[in-house]
N, C-alpha and C. Protein backbone atom coordinates (compact mmCIF):
# COMPACT_ATOMS: atom_id res chain seq x y z
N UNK A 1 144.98 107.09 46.27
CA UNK A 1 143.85 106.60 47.01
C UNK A 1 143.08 105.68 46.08
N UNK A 2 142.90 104.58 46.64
CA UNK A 2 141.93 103.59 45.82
C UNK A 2 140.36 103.12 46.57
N UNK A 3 139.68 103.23 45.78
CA UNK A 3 138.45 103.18 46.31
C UNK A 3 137.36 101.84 45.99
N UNK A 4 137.22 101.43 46.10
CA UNK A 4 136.72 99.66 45.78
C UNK A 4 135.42 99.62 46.27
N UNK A 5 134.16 98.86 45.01
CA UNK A 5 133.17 98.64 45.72
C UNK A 5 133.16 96.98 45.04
N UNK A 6 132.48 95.74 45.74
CA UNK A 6 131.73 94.88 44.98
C UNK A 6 130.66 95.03 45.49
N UNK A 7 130.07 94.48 43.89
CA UNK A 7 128.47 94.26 43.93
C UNK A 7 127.91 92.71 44.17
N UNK A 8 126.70 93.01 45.36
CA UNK A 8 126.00 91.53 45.67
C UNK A 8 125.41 91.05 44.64
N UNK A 9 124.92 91.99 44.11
CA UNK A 9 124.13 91.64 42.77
C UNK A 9 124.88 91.13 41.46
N UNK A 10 125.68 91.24 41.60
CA UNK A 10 126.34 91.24 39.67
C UNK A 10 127.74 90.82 40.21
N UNK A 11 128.56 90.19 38.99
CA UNK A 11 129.09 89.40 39.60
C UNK A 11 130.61 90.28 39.01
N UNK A 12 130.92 91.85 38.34
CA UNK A 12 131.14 92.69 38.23
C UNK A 12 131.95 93.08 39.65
N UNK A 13 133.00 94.01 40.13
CA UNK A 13 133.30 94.84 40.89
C UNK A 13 134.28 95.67 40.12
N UNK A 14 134.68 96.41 40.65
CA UNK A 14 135.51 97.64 40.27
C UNK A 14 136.34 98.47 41.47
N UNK A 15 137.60 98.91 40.37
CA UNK A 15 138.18 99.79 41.91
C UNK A 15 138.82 101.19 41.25
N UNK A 16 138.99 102.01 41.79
CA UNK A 16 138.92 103.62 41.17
C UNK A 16 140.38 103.87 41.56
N UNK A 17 141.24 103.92 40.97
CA UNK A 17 142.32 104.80 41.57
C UNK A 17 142.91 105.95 41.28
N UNK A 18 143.01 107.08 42.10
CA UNK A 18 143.48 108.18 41.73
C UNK A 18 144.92 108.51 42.52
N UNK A 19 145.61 109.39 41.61
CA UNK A 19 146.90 110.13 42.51
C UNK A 19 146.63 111.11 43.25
N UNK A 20 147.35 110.99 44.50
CA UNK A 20 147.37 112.21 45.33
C UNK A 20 148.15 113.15 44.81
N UNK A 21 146.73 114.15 44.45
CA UNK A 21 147.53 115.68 43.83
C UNK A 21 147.92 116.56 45.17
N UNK A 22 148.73 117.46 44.88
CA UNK A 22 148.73 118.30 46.08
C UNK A 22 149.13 119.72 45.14
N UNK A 23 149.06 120.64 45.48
CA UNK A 23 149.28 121.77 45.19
C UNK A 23 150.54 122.32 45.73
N UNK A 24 151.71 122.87 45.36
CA UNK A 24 152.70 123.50 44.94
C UNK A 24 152.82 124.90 44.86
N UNK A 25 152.89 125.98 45.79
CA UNK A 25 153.21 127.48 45.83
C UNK A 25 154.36 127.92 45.86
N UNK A 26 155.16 128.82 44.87
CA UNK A 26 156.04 129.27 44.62
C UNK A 26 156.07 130.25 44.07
N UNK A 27 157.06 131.14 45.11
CA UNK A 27 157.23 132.75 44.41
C UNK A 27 158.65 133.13 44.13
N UNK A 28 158.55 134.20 43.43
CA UNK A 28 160.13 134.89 43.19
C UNK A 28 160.48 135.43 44.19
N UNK A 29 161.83 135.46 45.00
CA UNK A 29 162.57 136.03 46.13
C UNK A 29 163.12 137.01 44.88
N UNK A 30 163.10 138.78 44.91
CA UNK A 30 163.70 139.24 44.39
C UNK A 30 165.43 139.42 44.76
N UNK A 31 164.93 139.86 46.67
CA UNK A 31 166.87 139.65 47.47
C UNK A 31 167.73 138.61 47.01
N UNK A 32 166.86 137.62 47.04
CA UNK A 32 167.93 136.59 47.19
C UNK A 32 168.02 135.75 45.53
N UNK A 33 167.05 136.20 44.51
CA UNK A 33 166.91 135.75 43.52
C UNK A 33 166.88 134.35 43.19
N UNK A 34 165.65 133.92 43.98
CA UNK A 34 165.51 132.26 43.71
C UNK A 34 163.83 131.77 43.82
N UNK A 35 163.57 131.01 43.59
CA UNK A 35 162.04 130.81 43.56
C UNK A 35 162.08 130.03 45.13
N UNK A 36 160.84 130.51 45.31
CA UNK A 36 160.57 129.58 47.08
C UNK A 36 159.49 129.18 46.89
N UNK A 37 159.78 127.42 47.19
CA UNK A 37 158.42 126.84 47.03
C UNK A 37 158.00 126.18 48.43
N UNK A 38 156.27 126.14 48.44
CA UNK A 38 156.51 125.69 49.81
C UNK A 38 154.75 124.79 49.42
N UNK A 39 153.97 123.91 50.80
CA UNK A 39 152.96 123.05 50.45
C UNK A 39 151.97 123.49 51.42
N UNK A 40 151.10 123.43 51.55
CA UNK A 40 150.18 123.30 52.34
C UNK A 40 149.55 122.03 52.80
N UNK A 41 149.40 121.34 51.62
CA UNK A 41 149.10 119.42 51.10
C UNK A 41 150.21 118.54 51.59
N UNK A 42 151.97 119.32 51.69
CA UNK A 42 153.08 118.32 52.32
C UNK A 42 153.58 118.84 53.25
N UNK A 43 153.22 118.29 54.66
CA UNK A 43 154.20 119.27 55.85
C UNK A 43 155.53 118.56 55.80
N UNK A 44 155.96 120.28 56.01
CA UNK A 44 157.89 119.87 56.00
C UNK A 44 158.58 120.42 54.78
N UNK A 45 157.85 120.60 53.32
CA UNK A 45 157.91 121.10 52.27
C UNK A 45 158.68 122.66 52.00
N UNK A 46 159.90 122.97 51.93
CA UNK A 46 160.30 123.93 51.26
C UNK A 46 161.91 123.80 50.86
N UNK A 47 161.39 124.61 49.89
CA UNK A 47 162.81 124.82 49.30
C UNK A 47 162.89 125.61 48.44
N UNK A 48 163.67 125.84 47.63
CA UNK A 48 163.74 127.01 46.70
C UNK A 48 165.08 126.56 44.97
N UNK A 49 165.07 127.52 44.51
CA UNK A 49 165.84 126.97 43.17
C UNK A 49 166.17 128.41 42.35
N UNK A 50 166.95 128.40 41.77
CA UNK A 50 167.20 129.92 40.77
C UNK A 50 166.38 129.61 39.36
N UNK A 51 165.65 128.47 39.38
CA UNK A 51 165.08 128.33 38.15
C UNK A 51 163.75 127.66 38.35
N UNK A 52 162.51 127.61 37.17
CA UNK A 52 161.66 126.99 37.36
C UNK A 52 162.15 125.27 37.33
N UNK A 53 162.63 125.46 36.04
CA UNK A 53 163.19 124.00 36.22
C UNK A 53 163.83 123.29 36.52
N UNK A 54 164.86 123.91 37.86
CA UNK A 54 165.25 123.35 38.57
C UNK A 54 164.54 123.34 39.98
N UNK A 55 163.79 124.13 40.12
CA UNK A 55 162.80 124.01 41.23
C UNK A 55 161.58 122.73 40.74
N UNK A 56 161.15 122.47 39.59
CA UNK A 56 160.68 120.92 39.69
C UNK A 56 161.37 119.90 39.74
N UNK A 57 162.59 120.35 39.67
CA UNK A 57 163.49 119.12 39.18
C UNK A 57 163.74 118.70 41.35
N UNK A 58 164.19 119.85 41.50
CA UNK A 58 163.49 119.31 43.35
C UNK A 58 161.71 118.72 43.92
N UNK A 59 161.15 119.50 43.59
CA UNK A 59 160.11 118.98 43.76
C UNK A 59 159.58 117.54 43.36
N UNK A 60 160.07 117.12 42.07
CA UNK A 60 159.71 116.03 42.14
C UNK A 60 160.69 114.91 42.66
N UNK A 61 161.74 115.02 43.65
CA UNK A 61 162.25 114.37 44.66
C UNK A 61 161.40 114.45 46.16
N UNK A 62 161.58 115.84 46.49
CA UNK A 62 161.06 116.51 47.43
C UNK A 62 159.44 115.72 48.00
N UNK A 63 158.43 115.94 46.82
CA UNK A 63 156.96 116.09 47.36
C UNK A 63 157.07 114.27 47.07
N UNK A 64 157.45 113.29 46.86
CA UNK A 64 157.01 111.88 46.80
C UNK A 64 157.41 111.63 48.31
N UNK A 65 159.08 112.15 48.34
CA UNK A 65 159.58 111.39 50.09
C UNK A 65 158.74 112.27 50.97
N UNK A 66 158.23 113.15 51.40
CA UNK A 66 157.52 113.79 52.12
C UNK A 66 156.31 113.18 52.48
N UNK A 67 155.98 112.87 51.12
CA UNK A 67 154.29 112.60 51.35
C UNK A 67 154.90 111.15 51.90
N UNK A 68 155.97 110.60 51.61
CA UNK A 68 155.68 109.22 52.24
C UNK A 68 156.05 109.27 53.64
N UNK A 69 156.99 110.35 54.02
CA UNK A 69 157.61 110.39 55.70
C UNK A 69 156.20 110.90 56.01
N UNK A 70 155.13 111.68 55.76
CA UNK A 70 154.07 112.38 56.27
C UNK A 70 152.70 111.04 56.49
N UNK A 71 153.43 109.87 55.94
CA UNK A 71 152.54 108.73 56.18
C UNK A 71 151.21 108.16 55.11
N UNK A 72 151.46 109.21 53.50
CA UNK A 72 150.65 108.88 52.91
C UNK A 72 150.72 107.78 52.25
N UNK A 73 149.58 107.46 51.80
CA UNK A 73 149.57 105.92 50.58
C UNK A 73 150.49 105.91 49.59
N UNK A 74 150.82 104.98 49.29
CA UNK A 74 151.91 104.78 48.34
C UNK A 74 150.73 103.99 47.17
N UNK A 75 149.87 103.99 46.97
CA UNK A 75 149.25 103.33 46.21
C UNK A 75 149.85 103.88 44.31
N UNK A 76 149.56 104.97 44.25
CA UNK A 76 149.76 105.78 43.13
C UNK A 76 151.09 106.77 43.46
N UNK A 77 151.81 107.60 42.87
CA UNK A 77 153.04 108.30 43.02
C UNK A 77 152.11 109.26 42.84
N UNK A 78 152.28 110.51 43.97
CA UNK A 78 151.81 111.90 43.93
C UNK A 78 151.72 112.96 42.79
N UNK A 79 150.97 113.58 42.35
CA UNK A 79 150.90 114.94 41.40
C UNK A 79 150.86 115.80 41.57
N UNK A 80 151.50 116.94 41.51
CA UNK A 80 151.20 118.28 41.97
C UNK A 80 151.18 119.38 41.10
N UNK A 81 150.43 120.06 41.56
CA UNK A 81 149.74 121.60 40.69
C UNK A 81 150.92 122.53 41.26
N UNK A 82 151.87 123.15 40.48
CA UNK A 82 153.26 123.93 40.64
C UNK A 82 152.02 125.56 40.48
N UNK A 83 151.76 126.35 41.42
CA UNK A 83 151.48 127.76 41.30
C UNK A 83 152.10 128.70 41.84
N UNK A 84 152.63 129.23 40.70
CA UNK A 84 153.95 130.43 40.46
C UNK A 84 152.95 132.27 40.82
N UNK A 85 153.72 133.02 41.13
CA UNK A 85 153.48 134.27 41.62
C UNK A 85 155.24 135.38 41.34
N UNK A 86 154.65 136.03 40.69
CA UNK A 86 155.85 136.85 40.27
C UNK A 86 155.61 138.28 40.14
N UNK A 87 156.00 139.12 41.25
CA UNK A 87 155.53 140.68 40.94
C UNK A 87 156.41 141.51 39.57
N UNK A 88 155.21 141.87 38.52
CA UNK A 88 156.30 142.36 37.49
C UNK A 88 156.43 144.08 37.89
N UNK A 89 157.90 144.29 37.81
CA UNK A 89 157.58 145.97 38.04
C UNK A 89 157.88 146.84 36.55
N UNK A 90 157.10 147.69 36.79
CA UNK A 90 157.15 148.81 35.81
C UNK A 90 158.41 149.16 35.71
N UNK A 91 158.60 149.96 34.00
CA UNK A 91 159.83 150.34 33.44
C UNK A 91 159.94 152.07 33.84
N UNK A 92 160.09 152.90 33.80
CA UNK A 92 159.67 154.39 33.77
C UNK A 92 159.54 155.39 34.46
């Protein structure tokens, strides 16, 4: 998203650009033993991976074409906050 003002006064303008972050939820499937990630920020978003880093290694295919089939700006390439959830169980 880019945001642009000029000034009447000064002969100065400026323009702000930021990336569209989106946030990234992913948990451990213990059955099926794979991480499932899914968006709230990209509709259409899921998938899953047996690894973290192969679950970004999708995501960062995944969340750019999305956000662009979902009609967002292409101004900047998207960022996303990856938040992981993993139940640890006790030994004993």
């Amino acid at each position: 998203m880019c945001l642009g003002r000029t000034s009447l006064n000064a002969p100065a303008s400026y323009t702000l650009c930021v990336a569209n972050k989106v946030v990234v939820e992913a948990y451990w499937d213990p059955e099926a033993e794979v991480w499932v990630a899914s968006s709230r920020d990209v509709p259409g978003l899921a998938t899953e991976a047996d690894s973290i880093e192969s679950l970004l290694g999708k995501l960062g295919d995944l969340v750019p074409e999305l956000m662009r089939l979902n009609g967002a700006s292409q101004e900047l390439p998207p960022t996303f906050d990856l938040v992981t959830s993993h139940q640890l169980h006790s030994v004993g």
